[in-house]
C-alpha atoms as a PDB file:
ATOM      1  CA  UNK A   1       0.000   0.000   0.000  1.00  0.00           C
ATOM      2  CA  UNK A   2       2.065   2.873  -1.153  1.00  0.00           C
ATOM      3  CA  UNK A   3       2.077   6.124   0.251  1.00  0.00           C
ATOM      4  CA  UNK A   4      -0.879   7.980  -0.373  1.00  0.00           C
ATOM      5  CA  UNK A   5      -1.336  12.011  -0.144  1.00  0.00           C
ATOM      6  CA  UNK A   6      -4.871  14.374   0.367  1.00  0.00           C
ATOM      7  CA  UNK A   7      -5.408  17.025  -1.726  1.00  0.00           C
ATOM      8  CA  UNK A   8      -8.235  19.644  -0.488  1.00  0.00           C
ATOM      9  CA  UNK A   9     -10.896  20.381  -3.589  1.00  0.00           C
ATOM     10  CA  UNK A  10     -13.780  22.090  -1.555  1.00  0.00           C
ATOM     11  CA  UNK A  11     -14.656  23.375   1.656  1.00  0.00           C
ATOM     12  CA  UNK A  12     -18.213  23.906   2.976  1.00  0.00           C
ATOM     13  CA  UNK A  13     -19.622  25.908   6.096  1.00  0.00           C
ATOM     14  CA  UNK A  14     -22.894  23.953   7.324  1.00  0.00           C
ATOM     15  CA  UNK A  15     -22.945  25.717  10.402  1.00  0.00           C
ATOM     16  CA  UNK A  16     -26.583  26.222  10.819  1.00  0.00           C
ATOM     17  CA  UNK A  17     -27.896  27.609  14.413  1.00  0.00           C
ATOM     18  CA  UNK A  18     -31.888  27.373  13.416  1.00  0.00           C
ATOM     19  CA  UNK A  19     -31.188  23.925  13.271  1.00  0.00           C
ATOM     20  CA  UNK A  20     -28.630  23.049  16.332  1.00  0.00           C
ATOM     21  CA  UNK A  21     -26.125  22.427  13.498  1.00  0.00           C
ATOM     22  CA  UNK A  22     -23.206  24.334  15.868  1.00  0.00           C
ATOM     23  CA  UNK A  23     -20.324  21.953  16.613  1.00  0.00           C
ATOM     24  CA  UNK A  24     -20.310  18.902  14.111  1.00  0.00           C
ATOM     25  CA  UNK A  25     -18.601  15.803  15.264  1.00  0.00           C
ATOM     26  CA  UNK A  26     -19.715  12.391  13.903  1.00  0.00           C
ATOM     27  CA  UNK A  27     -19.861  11.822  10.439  1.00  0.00           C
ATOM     28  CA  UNK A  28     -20.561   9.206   8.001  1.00  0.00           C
ATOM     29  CA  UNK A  29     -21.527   8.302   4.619  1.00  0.00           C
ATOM     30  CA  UNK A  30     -25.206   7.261   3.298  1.00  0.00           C
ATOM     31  CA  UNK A  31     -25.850   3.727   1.890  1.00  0.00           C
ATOM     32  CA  UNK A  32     -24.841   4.997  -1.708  1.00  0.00           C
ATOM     33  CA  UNK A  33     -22.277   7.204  -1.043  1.00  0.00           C
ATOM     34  CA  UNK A  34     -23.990  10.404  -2.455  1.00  0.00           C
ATOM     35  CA  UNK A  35     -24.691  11.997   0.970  1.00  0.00           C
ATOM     36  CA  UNK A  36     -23.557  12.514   4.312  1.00  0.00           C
ATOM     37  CA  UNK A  37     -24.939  12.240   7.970  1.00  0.00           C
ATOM     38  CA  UNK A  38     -23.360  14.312  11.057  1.00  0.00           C
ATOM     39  CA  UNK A  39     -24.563  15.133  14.380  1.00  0.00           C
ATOM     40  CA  UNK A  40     -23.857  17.875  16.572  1.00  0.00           C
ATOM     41  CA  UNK A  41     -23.127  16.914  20.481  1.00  0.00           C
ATOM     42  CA  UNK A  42     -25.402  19.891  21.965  1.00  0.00           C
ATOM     43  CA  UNK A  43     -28.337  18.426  20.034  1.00  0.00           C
ATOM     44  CA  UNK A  44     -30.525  15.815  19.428  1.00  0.00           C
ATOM     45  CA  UNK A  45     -30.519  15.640  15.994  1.00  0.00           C
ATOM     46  CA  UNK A  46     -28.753  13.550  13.139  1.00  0.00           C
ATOM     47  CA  UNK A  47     -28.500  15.518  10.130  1.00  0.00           C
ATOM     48  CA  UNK A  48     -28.658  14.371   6.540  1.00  0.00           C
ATOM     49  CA  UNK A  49     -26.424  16.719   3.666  1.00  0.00           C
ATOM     50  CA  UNK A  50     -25.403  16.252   0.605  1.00  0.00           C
ATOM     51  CA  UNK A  51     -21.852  16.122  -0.050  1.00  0.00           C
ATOM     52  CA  UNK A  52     -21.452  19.871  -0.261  1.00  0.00           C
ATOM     53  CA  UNK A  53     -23.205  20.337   3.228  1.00  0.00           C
ATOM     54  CA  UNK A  54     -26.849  21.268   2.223  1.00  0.00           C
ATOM     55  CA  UNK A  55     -28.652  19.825   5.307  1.00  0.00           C
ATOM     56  CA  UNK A  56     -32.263  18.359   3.610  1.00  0.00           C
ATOM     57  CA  UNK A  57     -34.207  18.928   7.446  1.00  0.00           C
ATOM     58  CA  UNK A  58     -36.944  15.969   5.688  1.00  0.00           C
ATOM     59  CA  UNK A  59     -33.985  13.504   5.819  1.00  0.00           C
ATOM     60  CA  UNK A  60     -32.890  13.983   9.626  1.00  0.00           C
ATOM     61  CA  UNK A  61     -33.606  12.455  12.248  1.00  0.00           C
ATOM     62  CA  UNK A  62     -34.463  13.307  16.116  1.00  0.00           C
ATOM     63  CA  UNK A  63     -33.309  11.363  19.004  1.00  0.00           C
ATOM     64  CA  UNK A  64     -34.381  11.070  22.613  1.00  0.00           C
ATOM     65  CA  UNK A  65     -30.178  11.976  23.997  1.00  0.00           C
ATOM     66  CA  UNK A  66     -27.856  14.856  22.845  1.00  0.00           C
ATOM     67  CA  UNK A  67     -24.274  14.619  23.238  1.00  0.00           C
ATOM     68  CA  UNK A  68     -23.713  12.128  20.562  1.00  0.00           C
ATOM     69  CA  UNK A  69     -20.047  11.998  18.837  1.00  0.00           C
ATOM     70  CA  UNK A  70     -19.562   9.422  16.323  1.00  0.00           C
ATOM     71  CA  UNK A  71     -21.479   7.952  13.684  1.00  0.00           C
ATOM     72  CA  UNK A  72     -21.916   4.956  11.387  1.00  0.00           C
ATOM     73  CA  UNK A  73     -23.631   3.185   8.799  1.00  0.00           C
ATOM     74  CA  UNK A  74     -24.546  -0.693   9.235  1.00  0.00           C
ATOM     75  CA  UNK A  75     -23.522  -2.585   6.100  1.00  0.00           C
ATOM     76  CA  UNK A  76     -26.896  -3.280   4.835  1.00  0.00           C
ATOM     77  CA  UNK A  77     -27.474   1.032   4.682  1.00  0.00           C
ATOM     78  CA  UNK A  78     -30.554  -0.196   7.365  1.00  0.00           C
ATOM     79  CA  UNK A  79     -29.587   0.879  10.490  1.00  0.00           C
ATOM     80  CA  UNK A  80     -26.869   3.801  12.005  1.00  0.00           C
ATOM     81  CA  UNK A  81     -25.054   3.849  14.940  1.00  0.00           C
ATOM     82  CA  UNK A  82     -24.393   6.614  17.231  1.00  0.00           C
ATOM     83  CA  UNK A  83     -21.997   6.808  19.990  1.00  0.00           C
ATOM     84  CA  UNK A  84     -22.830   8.832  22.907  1.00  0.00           C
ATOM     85  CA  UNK A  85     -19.538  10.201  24.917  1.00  0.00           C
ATOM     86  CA  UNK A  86     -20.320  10.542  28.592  1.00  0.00           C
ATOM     87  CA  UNK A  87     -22.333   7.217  28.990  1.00  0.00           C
ATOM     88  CA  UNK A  88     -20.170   5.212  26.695  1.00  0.00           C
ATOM     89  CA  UNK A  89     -23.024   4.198  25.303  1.00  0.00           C
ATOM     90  CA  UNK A  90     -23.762   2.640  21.695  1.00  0.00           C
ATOM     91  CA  UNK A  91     -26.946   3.764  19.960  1.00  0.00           C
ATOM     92  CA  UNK A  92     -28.735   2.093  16.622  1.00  0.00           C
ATOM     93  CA  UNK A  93     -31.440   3.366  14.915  1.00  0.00           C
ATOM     94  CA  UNK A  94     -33.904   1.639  11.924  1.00  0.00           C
ATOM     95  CA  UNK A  95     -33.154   4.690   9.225  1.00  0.00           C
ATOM     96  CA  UNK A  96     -36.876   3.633   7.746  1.00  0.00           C
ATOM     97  CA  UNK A  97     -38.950   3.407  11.259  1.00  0.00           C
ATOM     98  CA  UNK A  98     -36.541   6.278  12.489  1.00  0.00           C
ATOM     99  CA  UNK A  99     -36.640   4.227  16.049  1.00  0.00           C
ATOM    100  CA  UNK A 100     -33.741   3.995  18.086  1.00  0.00           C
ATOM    101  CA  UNK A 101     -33.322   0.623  18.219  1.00  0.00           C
ATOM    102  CA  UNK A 102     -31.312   0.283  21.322  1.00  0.00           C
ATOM    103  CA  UNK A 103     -29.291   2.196  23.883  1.00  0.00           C
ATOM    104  CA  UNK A 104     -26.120   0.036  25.072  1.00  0.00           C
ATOM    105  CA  UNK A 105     -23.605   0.791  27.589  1.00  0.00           C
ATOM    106  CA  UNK A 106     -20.106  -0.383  27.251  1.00  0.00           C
ATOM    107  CA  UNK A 107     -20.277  -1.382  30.685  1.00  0.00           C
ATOM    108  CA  UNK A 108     -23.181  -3.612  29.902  1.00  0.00           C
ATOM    109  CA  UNK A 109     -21.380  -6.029  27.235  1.00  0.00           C
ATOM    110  CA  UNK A 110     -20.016  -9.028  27.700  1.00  0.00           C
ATOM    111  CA  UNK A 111     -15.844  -8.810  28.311  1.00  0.00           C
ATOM    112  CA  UNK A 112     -16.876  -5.378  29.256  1.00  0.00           C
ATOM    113  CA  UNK A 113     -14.528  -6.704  32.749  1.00  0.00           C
ATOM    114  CA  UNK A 114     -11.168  -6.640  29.744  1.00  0.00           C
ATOM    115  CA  UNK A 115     -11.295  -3.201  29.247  1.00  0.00           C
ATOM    116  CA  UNK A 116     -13.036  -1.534  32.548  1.00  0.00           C
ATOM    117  CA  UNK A 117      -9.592  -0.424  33.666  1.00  0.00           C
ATOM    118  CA  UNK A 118      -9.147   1.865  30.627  1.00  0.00           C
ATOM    119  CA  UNK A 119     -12.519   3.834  31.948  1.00  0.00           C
ATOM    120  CA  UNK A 120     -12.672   5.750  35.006  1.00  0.00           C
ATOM    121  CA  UNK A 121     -15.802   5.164  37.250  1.00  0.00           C
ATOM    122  CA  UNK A 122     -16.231   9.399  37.223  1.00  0.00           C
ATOM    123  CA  UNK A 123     -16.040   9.699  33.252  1.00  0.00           C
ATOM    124  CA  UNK A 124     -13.846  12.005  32.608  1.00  0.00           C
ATOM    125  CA  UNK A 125     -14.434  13.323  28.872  1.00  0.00           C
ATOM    126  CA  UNK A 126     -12.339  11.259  27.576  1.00  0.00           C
ATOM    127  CA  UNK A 127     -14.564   8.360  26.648  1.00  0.00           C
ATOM    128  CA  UNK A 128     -15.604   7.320  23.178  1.00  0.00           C
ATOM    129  CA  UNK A 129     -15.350   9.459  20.546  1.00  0.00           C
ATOM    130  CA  UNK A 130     -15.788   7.196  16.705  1.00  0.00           C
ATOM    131  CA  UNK A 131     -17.672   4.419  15.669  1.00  0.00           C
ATOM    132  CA  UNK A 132     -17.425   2.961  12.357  1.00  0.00           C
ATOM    133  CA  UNK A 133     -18.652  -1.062  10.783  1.00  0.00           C
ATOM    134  CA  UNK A 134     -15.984  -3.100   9.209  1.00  0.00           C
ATOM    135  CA  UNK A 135     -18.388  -4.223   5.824  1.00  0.00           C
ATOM    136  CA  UNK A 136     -16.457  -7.575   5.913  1.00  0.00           C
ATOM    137  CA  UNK A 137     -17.519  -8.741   8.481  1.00  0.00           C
ATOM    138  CA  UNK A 138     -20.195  -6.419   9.713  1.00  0.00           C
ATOM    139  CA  UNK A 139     -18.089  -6.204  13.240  1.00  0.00           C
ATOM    140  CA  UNK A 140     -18.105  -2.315  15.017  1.00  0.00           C
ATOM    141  CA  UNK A 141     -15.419  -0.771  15.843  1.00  0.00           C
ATOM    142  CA  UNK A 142     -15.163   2.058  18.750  1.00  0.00           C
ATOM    143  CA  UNK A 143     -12.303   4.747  19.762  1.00  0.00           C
ATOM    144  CA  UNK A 144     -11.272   5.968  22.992  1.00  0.00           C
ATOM    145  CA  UNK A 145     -10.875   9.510  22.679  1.00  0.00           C
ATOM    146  CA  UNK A 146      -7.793   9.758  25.124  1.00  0.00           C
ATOM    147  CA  UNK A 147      -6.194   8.511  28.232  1.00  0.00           C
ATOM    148  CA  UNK A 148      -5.555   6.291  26.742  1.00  0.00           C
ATOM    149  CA  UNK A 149      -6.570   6.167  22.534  1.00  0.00           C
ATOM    150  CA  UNK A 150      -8.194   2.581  22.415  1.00  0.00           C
ATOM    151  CA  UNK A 151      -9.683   0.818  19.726  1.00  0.00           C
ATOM    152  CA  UNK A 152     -12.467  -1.693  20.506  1.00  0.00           C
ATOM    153  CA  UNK A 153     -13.819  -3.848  18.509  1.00  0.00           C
ATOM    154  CA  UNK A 154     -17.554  -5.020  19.075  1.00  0.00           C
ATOM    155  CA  UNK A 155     -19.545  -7.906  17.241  1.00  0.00           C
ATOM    156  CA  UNK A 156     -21.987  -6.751  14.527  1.00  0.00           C
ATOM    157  CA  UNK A 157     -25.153  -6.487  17.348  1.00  0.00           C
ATOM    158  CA  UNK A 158     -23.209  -4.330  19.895  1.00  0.00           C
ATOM    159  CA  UNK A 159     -23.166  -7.255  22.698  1.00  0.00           C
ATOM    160  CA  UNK A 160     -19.989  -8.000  22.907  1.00  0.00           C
ATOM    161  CA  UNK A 161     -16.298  -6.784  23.008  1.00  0.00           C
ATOM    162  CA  UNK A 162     -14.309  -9.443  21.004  1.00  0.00           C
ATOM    163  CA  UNK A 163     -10.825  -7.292  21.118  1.00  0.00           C
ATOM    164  CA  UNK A 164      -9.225  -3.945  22.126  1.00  0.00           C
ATOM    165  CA  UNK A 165      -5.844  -2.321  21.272  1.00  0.00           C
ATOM    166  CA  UNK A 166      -4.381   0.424  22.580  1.00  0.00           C
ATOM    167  CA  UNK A 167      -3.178   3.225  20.347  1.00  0.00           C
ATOM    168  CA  UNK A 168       0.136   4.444  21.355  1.00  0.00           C
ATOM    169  CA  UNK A 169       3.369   5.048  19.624  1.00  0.00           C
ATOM    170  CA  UNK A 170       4.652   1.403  19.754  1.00  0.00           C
ATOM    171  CA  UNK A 171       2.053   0.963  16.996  1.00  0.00           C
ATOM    172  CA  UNK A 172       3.024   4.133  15.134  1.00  0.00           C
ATOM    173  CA  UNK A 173       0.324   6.453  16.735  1.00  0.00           C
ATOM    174  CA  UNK A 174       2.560   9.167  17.339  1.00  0.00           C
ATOM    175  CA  UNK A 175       3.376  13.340  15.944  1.00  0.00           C
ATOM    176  CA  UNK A 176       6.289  15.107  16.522  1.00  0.00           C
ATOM    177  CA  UNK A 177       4.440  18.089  17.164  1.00  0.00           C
ATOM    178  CA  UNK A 178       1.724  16.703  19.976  1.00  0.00           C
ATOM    179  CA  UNK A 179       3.377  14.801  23.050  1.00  0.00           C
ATOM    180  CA  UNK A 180       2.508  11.081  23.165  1.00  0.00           C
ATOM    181  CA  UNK A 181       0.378  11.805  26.340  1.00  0.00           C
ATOM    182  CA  UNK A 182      -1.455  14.681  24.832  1.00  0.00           C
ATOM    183  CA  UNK A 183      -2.289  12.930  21.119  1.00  0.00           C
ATOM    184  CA  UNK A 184      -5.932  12.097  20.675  1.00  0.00           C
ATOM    185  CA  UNK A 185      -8.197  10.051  18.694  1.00  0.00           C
ATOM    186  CA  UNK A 186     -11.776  11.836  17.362  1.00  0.00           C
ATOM    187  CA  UNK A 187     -13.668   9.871  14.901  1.00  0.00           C
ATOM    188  CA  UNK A 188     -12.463   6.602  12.494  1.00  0.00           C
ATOM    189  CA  UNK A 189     -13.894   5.442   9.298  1.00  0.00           C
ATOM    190  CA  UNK A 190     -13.210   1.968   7.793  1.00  0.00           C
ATOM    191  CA  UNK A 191     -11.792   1.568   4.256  1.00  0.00           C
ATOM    192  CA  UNK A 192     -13.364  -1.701   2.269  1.00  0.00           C
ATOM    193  CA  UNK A 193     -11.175  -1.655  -0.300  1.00  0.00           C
ATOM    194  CA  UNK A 194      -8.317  -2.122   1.701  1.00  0.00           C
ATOM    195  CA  UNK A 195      -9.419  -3.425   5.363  1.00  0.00           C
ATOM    196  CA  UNK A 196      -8.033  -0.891   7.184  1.00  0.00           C
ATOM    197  CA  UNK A 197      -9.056   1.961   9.259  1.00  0.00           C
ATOM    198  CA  UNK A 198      -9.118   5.734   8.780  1.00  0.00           C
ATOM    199  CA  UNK A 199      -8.489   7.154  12.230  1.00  0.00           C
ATOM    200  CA  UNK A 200      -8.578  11.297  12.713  1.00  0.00           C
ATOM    201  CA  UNK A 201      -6.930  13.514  15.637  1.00  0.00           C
ATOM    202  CA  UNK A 202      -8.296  16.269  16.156  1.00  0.00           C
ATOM    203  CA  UNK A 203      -4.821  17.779  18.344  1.00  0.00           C
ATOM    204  CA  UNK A 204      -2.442  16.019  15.416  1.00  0.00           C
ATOM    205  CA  UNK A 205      -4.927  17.555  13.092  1.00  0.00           C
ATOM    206  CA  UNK A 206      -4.242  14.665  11.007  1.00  0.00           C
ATOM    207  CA  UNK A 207      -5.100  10.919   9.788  1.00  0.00           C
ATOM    208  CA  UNK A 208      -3.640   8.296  10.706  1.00  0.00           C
ATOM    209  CA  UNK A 209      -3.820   5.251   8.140  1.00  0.00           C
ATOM    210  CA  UNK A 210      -3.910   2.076  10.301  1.00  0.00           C
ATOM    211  CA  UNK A 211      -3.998  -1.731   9.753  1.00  0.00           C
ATOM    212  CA  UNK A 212      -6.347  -3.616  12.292  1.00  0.00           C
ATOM    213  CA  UNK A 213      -5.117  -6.961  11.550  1.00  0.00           C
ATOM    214  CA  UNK A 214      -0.974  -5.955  11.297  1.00  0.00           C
ATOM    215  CA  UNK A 215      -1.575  -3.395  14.451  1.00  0.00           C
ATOM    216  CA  UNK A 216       0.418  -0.900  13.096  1.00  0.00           C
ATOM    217  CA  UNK A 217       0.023   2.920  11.319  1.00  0.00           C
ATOM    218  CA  UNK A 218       0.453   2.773   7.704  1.00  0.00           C
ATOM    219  CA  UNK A 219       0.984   6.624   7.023  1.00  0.00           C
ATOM    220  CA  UNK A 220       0.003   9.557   8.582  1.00  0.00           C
ATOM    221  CA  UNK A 221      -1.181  12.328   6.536  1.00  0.00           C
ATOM    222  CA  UNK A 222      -1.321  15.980   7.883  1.00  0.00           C
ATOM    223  CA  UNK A 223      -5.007  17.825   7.384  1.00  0.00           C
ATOM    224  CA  UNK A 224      -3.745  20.369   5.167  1.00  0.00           C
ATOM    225  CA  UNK A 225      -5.408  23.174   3.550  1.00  0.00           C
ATOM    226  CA  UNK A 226      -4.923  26.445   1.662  1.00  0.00           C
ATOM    227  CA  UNK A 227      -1.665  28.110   3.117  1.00  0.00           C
ATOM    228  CA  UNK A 228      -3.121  31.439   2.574  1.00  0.00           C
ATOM    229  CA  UNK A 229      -6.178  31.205   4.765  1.00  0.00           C
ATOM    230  CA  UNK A 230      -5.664  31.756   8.630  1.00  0.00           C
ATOM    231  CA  UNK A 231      -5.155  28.340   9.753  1.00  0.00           C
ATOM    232  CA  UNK A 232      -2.660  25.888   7.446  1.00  0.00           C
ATOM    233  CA  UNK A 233      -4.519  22.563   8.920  1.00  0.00           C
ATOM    234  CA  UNK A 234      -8.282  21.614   9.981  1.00  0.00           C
ATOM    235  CA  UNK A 235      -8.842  23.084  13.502  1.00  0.00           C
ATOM    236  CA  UNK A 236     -10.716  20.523  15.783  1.00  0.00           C
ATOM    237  CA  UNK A 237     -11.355  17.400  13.295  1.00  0.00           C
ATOM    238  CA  UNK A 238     -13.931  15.017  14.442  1.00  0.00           C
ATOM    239  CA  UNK A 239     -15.658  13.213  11.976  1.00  0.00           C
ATOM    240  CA  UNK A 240     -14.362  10.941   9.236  1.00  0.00           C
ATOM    241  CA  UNK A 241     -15.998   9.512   6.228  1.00  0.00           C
ATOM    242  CA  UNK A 242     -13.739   7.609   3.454  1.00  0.00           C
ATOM    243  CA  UNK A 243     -15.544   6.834   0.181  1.00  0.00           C
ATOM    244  CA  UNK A 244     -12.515   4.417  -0.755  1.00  0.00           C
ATOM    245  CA  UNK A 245     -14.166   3.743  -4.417  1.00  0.00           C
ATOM    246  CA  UNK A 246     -14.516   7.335  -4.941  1.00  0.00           C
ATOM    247  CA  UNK A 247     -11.349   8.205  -3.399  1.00  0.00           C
ATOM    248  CA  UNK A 248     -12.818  10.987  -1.478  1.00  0.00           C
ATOM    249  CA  UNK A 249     -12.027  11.603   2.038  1.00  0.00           C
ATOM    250  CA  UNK A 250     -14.716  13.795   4.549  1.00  0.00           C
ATOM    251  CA  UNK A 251     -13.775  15.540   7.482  1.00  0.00           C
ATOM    252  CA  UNK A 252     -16.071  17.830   9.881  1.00  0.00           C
ATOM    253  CA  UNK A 253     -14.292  20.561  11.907  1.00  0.00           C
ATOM    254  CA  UNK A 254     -16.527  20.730  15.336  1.00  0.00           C
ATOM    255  CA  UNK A 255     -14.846  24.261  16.246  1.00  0.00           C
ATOM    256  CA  UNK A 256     -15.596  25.846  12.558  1.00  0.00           C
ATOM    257  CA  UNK A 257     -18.479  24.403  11.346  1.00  0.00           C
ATOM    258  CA  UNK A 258     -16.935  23.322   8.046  1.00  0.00           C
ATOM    259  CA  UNK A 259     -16.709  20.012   5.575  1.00  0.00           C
ATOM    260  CA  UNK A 260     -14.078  19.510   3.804  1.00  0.00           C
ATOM    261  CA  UNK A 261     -13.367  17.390   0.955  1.00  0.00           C
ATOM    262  CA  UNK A 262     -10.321  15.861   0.210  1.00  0.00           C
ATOM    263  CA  UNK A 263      -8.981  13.820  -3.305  1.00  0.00           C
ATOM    264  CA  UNK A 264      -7.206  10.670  -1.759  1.00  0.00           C
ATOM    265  CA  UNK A 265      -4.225  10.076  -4.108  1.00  0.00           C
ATOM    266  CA  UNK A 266      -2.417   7.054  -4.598  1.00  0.00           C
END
């Protein structure tokens, strides 16, 4: 898998305060890859855009909890799944009933006892941040925001924890400009065409290209954009969607309100 390289071809502002759109952080493609869900963690709302960030308000969703971070798409385009931050908790919801399905704790699956110690009984902010389905095998995986990045990998109904990995820089997750302690882990997106993971920091302000089944970072590739505008890389990245057919790379900034598209080459 050679090196590959993101080129920036548009930037959107769907910052939209009528509808709670403030501080996007999830994000994740539709079943056909020509639109885009994201929610917003003061809100209980999942919005659905096209892929220039024109929220269509007949296509979202409402929920019964707000602070939801990350956000997926089962592999049959039926159902998405929601992470909420403070409870740990995994959400689904039927996209055609629009009912949440269910609401379940980390703490509540089975081998929830061989990763407890990674999760403080007083949460402390840093809980999970990403969700995204491996299409393979239709397995979910979670992140750990921080203290410490973890990756956990549930089966396909959210019941179980089959596997967890730390992300730390014996595995490559590391930046020479953020301290090993202080790097952080925001949203993740999985790549079929390659069976690996898309993971996004929102301090690195970069991806992190990482194989599951090798454990180890492939590349990582700095969130550039124009070096005339104020800031040279995406402030506050939190949500990551990779269309790996298209070759088109999504990312949400939570602290402008902005999508931006990237060209994946290579």
């Amino acid at each position: 898998m050679g090196p590959f390289r993101l080129e920036l071809i548009s930037r959107h502002n769907i910052r939209d305060p009528g509808l709670g759109l403030n501080e996007p952080s999830g994000l994740t493609l539709n079943a056909d890859g020509t639109g885009l869900y994201t929610v917003s963690d003061d809100t209980k709302a999942i919005y659905c855009m096209d892929l220039e960030g024109r929220v269509s308000t007949s296509e979202s969703l409402f929920l019964s909890v707000s602070d939801l971070e990350g956000l997926a798409l089962s592999r049959d385009g039926q159902q998405l799944f929601a992470v909420q931050e403070d409870s740990n908790t995994v959400i689904s919801i039927d996209l055609a009933s629009r009912r949440e399905l269910q609401h379940r704790p980390l703490a509540e699956m089975a081998n929830y006892a061989t990763v407890a110690m990674h999760f403080p009984a007083k949460p402390d902010n840093k809980g999970l941040e990403g969700i995204t389905v491996n299409s393979a095998n239709q397995n979910v995986f979670v992140v750990k925001e921080a203290r410490p990045g973890l990756l956990i990998e549930l089966d396909a109904d959210c019941g179980t924890i089959l596997s967890s990995r730390l992300l730390s820089e014996s595995n490559g997750f590391s930046h020479p400009r953020v301290g090993p302690g202080k790097l952080d882990f925001s949203g993740l997106s999985y790549d079929s065409q390659r069976d690996t993971l898309w993971i996004v920091s929102d301090k690195g302000q970069c991806l992190f290209h990482y194989d599951w089944n090798r454990d180890r970072v492939l590349q990582r590739l700095d969130l550039m954009l124009d070096p005339e505008g104020k800031s040279k890389r995406v402030r506050k990245a939190e949500g990551i969607a990779v269309d790996s057919e298209r070759g088109r790379v999504y990312v949400v900034s939570d602290r402008d309100a902005e999508l931006y598209v990237f060209q994946l080459h290579g």
